[in-house]
Protein backbone atom coordinates (compact mmCIF):
# COMPACT_ATOMS: atom_id res chain seq x y z
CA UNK A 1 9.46 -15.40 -22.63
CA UNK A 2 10.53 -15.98 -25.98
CA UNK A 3 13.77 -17.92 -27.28
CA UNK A 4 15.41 -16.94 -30.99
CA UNK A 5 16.60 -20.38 -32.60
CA UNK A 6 19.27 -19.83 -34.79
CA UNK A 7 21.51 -21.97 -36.55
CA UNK A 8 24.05 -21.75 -39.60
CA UNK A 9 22.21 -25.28 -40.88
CA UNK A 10 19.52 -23.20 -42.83
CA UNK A 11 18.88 -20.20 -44.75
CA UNK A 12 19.28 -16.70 -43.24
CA UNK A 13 16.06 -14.87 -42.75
CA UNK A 14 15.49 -13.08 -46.08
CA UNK A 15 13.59 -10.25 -43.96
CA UNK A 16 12.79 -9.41 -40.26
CA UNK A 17 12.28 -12.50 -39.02
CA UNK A 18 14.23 -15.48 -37.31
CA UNK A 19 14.11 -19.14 -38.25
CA UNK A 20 12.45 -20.38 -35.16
CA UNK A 21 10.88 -19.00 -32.02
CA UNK A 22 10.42 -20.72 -28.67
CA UNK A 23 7.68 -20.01 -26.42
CA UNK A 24 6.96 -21.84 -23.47
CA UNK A 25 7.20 -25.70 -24.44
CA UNK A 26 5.83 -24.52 -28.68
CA UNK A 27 8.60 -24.18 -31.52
CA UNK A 28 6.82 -21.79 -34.48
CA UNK A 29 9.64 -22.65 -37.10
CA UNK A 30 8.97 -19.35 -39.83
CA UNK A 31 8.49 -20.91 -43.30
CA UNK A 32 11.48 -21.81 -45.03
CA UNK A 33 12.20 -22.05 -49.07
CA UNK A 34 14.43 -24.88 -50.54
CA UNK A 35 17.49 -22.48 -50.07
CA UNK A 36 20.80 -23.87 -49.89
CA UNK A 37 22.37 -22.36 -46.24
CA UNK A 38 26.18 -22.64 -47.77
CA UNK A 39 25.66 -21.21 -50.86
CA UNK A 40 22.57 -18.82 -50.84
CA UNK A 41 21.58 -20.63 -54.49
CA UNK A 42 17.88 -21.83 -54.57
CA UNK A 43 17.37 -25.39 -55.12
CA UNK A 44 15.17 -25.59 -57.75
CA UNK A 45 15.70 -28.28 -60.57
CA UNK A 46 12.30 -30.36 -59.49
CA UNK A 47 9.97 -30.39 -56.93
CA UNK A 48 11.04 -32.83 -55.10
CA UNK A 49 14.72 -31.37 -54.73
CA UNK A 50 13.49 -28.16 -53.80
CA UNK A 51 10.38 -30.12 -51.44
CA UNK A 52 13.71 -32.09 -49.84
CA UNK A 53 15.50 -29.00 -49.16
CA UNK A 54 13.18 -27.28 -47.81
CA UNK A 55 12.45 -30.20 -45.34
CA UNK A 56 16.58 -30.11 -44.60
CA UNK A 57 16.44 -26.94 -43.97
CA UNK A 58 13.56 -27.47 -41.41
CA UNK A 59 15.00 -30.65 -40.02
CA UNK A 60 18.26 -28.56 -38.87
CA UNK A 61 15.47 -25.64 -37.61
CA UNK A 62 14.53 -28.31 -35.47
CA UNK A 63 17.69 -30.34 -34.27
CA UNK A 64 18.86 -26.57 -32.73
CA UNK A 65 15.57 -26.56 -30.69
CA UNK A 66 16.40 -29.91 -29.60
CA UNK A 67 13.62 -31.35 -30.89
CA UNK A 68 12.64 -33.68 -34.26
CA UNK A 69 9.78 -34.09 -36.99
CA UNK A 70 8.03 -36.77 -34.12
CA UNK A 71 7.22 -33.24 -32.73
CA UNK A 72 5.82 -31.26 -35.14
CA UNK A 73 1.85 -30.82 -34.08
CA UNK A 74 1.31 -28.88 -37.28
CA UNK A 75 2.35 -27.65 -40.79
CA UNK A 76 1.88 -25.17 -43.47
CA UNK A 77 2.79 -26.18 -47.28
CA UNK A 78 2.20 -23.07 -49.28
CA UNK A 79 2.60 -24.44 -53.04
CA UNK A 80 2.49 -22.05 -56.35
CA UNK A 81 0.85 -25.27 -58.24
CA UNK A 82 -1.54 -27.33 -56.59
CA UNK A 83 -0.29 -29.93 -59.72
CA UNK A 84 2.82 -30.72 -57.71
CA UNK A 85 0.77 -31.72 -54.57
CA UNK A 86 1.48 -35.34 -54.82
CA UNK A 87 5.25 -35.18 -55.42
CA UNK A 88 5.38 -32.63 -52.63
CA UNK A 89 3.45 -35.10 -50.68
CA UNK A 90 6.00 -38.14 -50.98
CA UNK A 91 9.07 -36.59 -49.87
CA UNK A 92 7.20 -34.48 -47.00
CA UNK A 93 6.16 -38.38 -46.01
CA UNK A 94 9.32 -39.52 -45.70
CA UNK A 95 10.14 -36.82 -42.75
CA UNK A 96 6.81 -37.11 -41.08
CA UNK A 97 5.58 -40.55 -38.84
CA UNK A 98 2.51 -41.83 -37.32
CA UNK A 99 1.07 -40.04 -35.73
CA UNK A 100 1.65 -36.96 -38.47
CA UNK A 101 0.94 -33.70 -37.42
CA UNK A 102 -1.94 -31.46 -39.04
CA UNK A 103 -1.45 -30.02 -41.92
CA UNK A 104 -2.88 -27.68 -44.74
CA UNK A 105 -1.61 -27.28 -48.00
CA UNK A 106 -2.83 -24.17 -50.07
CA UNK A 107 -2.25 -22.73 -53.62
CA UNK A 108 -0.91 -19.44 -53.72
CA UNK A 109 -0.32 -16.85 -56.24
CA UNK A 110 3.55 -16.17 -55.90
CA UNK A 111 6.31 -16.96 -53.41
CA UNK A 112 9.22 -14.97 -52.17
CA UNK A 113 12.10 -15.46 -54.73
CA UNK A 114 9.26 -17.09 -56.85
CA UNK A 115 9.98 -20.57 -55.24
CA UNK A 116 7.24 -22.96 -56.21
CA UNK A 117 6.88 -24.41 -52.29
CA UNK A 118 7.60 -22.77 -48.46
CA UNK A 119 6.93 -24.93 -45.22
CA UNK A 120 6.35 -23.28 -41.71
CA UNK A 121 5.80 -25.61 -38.79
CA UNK A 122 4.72 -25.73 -35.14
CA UNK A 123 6.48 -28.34 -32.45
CA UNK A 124 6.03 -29.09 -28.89
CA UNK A 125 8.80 -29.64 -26.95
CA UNK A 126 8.85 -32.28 -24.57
């Protein structure tokens, strides 16, 4: 059985998708962009506004499940420039705690609504 989490907190799904999925006791949060839920305007004046953001937007992903970062087994960090990899690194740090979940970070071409950085995560539920 699987269990759509939805919440006004983040972005709208820009395509056929939904923010979150439950199954069983794992959260698969889709990848989010540093998207503004109120206003729909990309946040997007440094990498670490749009890296913050982005982690918001997750953070309320996660709060709907009824869960927090402490459960997040696993992340994604798609960046367009691997040259922002320590920036993105600090603020993702200060959402993440011993232990911190796996993680890959991986330089890609383009981005939807060329964004320079999208996060997807995976949670257990307790």
């Amino acid at each position: 059985m699987k269990t759509i989490v939805k919440t006004p907190n983040a972005p709208t799904p820009l395509a056929r998708y939904n923010q979150a999925i439950i199954a069983g006791n794992l959260v698969f949060v889709s990848a989010m962009l540093g998207q503004d839920p109120l206003t729909g305007e990309l946040v997007m004046e440094n990498i670490e506004a749009e890296t913050t953001r982005v982690m918001e937007n997750i953070k309320a992903i996660l709060t709907e499940a009824g869960i927090n970062f402490s459960n997040v087994v696993k992340s994604s960090i798609f960046l367009k420039d691997m040259q922002n990899y320590a920036k993105v690194n600090e603020v993702y740090g200060s959402y993440v705690t011993e232990p911190f979940p796996a993680r890959e970070t991986i330089q890609v071409g383009a981005l939807p609504m060329n964004v320079n950085i999208e996060i997807s995560m995976i949670a257990v539920k307790a």
